[in-house]
N, C-alpha and C. Protein backbone atom coordinates (compact mmCIF):
# COMPACT_ATOMS: atom_id res chain seq x y z
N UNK A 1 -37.57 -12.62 -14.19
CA UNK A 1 -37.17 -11.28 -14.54
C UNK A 1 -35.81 -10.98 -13.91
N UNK A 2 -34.74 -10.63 -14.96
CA UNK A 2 -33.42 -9.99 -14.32
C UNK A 2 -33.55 -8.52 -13.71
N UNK A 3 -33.10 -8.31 -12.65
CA UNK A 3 -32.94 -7.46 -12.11
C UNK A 3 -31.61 -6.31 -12.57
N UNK A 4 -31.31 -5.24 -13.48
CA UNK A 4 -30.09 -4.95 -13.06
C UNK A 4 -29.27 -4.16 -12.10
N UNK A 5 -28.29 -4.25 -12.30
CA UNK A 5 -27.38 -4.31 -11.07
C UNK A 5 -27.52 -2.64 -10.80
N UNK A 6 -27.52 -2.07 -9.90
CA UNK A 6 -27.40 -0.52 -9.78
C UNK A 6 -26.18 0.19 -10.42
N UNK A 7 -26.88 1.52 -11.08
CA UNK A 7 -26.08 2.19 -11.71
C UNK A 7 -25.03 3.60 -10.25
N UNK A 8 -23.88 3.40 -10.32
CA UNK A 8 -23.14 4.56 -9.90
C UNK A 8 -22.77 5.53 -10.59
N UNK A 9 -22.89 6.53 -9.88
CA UNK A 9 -22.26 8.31 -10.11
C UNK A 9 -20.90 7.26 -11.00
N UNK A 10 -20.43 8.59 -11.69
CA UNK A 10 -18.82 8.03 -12.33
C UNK A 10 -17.75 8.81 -11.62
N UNK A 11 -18.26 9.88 -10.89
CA UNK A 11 -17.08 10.27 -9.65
C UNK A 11 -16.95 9.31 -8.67
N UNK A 12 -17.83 8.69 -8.70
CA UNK A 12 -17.61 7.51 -7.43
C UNK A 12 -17.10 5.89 -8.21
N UNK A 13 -17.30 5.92 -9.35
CA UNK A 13 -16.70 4.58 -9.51
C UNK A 13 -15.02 5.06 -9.80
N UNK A 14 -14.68 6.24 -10.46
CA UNK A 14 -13.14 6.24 -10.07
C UNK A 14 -12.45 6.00 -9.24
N UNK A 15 -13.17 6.15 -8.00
CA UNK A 15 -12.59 5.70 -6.85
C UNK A 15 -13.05 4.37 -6.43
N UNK A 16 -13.32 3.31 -7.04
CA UNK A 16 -13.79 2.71 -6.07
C UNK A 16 -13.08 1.52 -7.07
N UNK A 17 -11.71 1.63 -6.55
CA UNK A 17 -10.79 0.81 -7.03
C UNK A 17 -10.08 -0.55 -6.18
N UNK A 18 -10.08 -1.52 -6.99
CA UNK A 18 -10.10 -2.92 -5.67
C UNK A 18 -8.80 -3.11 -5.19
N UNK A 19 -7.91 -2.14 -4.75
CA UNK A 19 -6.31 -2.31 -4.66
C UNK A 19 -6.43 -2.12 -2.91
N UNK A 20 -5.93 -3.48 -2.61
CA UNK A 20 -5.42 -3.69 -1.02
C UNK A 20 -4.42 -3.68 -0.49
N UNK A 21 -3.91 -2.81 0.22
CA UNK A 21 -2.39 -2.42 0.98
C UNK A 21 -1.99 -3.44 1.93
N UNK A 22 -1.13 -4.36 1.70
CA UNK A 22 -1.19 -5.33 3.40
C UNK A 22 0.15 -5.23 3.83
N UNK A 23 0.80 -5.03 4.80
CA UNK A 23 1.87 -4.79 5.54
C UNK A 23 2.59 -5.64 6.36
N UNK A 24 3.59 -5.90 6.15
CA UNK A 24 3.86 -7.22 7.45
C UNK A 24 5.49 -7.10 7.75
N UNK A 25 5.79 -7.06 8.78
CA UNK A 25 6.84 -6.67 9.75
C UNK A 25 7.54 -7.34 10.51
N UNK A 26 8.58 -7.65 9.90
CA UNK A 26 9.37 -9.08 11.18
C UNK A 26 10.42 -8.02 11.77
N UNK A 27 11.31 -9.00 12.72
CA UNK A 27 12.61 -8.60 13.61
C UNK A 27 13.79 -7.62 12.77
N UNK A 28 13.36 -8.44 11.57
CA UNK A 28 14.65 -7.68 10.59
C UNK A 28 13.85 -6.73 9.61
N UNK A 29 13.14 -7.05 8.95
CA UNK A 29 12.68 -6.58 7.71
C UNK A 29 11.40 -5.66 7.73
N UNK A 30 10.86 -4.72 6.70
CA UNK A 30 9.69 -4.44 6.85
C UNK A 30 9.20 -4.52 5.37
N UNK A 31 7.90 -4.91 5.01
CA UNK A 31 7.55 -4.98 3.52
C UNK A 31 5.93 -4.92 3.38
N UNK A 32 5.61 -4.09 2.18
CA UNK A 32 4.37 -3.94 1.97
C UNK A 32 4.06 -4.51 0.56
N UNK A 33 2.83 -4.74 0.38
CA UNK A 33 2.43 -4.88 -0.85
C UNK A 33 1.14 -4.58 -1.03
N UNK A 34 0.46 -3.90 -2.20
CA UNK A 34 -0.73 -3.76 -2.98
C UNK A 34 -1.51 -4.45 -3.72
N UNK A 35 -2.27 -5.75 -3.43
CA UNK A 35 -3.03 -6.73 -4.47
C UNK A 35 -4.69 -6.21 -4.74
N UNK A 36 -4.54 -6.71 -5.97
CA UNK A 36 -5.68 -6.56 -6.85
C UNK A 36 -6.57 -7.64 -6.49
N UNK A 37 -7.77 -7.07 -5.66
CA UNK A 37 -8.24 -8.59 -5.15
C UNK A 37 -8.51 -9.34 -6.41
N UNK A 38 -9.55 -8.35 -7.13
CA UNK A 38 -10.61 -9.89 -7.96
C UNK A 38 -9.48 -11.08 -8.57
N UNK A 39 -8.11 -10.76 -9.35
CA UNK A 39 -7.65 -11.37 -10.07
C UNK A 39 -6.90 -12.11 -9.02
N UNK A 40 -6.60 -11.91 -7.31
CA UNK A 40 -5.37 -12.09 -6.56
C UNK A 40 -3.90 -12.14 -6.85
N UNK A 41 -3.21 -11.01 -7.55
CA UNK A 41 -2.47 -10.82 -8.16
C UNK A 41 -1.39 -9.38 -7.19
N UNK A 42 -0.64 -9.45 -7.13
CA UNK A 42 0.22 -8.73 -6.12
C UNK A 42 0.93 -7.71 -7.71
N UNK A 43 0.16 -5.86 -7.26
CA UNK A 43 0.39 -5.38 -8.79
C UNK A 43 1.90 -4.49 -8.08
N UNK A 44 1.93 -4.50 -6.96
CA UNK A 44 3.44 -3.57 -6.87
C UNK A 44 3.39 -4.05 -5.28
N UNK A 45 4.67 -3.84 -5.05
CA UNK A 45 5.55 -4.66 -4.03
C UNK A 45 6.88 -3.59 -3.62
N UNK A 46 7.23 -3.35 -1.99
CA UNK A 46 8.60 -2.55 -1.48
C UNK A 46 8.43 -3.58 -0.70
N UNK A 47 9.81 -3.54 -0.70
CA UNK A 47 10.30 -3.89 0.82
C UNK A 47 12.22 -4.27 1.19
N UNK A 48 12.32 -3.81 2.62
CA UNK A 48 13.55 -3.16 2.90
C UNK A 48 14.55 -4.75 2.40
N UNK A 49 14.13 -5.49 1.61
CA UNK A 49 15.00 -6.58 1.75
C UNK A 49 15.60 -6.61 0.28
N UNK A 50 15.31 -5.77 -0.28
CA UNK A 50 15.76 -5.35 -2.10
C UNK A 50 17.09 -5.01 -1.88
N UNK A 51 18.04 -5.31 -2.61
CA UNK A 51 19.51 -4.92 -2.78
C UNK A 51 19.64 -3.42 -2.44
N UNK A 52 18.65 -2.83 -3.89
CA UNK A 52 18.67 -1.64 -4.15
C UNK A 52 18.63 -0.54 -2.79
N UNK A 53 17.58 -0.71 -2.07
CA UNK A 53 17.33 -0.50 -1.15
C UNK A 53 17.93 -0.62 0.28
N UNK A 54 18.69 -1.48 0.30
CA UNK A 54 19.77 -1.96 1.78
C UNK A 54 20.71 -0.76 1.92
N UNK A 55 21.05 -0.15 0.60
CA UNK A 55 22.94 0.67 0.94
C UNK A 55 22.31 2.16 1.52
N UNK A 56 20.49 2.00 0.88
CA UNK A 56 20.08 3.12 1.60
C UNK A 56 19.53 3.72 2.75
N UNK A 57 19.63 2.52 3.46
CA UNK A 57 18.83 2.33 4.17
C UNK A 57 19.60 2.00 5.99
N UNK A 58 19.68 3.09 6.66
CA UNK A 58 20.60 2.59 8.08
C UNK A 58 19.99 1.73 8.43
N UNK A 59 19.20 1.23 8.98
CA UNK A 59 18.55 -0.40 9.79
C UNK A 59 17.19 -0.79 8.82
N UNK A 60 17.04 -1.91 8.66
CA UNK A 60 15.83 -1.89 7.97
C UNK A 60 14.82 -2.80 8.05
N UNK A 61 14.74 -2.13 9.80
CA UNK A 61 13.15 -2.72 10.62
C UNK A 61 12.80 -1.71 11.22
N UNK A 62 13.37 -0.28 11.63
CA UNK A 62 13.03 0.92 12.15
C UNK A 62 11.62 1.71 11.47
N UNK A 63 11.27 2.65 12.19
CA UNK A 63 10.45 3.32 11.44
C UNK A 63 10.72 4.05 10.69
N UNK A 64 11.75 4.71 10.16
CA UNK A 64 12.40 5.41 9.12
C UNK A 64 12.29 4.65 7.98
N UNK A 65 12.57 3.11 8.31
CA UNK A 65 13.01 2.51 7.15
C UNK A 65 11.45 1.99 6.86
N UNK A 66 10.42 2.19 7.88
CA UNK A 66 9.30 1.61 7.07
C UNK A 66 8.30 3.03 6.19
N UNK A 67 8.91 4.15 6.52
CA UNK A 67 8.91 5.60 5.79
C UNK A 67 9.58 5.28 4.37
N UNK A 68 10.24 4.97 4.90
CA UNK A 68 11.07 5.32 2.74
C UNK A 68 10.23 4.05 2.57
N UNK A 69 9.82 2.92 2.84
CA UNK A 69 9.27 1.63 1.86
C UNK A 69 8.41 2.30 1.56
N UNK A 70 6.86 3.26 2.50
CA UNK A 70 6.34 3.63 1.56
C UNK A 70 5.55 4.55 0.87
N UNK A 71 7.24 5.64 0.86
CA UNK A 71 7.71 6.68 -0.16
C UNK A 71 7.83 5.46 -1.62
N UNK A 72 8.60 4.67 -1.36
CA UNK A 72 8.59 3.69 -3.07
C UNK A 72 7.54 3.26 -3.18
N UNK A 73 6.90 2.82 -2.24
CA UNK A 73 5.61 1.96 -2.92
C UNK A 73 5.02 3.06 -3.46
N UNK A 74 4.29 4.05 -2.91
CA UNK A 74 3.67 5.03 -3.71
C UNK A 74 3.65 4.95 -5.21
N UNK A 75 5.57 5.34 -5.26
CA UNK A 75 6.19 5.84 -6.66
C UNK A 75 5.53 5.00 -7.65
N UNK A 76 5.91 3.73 -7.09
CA UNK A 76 5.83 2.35 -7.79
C UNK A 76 3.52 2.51 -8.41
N UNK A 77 3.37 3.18 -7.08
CA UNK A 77 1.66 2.65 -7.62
C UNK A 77 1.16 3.91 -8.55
N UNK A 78 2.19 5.15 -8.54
CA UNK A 78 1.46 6.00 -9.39
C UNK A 78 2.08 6.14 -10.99
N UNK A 79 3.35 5.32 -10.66
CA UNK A 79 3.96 4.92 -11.77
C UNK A 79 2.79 3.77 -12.89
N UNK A 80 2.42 2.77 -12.02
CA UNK A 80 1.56 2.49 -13.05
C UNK A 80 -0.41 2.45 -12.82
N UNK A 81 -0.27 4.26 -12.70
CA UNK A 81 -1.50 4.29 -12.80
C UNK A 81 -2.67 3.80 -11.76
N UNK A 82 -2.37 3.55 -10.26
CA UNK A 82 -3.13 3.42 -9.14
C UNK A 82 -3.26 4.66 -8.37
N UNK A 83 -4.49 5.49 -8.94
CA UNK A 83 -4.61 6.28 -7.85
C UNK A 83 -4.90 6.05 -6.40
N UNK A 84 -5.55 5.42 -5.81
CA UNK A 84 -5.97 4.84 -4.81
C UNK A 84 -5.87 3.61 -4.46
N UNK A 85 -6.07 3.58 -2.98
CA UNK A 85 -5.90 2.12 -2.43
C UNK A 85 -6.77 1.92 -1.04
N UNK A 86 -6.89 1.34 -0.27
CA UNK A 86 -7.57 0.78 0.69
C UNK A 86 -6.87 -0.04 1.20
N UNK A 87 -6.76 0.17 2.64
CA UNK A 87 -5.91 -0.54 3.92
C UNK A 87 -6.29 -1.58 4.48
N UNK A 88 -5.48 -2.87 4.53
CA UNK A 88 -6.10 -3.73 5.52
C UNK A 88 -5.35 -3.78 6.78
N UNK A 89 -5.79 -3.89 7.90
CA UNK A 89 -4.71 -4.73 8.95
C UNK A 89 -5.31 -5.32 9.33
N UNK A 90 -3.69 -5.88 10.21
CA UNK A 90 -4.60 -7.43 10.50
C UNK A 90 -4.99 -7.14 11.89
N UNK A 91 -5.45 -8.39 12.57
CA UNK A 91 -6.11 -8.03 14.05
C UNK A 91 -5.29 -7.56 15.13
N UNK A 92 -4.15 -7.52 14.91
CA UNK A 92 -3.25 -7.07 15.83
C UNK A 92 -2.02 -5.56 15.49
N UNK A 93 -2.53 -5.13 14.24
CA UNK A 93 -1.79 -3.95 13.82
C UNK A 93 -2.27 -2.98 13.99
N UNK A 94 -1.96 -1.77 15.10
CA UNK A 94 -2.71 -0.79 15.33
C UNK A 94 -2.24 0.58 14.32
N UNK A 95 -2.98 1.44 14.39
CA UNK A 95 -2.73 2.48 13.58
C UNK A 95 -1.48 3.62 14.25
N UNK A 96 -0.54 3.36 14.48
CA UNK A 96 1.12 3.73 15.23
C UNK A 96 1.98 3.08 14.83
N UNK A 97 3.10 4.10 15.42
CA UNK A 97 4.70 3.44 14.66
C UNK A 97 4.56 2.99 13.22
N UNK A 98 5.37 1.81 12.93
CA UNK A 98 5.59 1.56 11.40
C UNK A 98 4.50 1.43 10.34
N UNK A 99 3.02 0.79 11.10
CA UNK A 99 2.19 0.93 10.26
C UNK A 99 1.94 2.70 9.76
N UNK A 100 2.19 3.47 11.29
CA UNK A 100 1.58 4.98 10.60
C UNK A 100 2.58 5.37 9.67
N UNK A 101 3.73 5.01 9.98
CA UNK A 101 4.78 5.41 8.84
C UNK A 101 4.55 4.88 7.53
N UNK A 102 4.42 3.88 6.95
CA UNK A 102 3.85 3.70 5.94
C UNK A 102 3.09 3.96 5.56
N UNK A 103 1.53 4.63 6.25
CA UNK A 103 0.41 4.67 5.34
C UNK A 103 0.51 6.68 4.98
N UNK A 104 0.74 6.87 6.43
CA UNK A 104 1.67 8.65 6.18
C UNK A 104 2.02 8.68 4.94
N UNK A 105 3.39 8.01 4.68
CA UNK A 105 3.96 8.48 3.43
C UNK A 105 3.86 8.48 2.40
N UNK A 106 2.42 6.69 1.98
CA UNK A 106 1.69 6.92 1.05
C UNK A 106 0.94 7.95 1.00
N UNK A 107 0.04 8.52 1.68
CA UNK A 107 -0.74 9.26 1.67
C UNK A 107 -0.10 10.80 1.17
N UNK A 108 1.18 11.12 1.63
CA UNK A 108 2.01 12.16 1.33
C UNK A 108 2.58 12.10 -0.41
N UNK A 109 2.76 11.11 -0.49
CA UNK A 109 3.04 10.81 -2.05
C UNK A 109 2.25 11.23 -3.02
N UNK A 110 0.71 10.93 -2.41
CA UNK A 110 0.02 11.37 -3.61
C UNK A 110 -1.09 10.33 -4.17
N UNK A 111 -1.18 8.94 -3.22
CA UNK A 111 -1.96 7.80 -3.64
C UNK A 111 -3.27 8.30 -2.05
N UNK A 112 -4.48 8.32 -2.88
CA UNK A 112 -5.29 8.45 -2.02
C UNK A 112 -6.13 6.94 -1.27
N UNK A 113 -5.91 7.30 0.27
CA UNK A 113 -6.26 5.85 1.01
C UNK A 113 -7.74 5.82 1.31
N UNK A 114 -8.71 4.69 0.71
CA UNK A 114 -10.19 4.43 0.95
C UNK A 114 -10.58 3.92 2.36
């Protein structure tokens, strides 16, 4: 006998979207990205090392500059249709400085964090 799988509310499956935020931060640079686990597919991508982005940018390993990356990422995820996302860090990224600056400004943008 198959069992099936449990049924969810449909306010709760809107949200319960598989998009992972991962962040990573060297001497020079700062850059985030959003992957879609099931497919492992990277669906939007900032980071301070884009042309576009350098002339705007006074240093771009500060926390300012990890603020505007992600003010764009946002843009970039509501541009195509990601309301939400879910944070990973890794074992050594605490919730301060550049990480809070980035997830702040998503969160200010308008992409809600799981």
């Amino acid at each position: 006998m198959v069992i099936p799988p449990p049924v969810r509310p449909p306010r709760i499956t809107q949200f319960l979207k598989p998009y992972v935020l991962k962040m990573h931060f060297t001497n020079k640079y700062v850059s985030a990205q959003v992957i879609h686990t099931p497919t492992a597919t990277v669906v939007s991508s900032a980071s301070s090392q884009e042309k576009a982005l350098r002339s705007s940018l006074e240093t771009s390993r500060d926390v300012a500059a990890a603020a505007k990356i992600g003010k764009i990422l946002a843009e970039r995820l509501l541009l195509k249709d990601i309301p939400a996302v879910s944070v990973h860090l890794k074992r050594e990224q605490k919730y301060h400085g550049k990480v809070k600056a980035v997830i702040d400004s998503i969160r200010e943008a308008g992409v809600k964090l799981l």
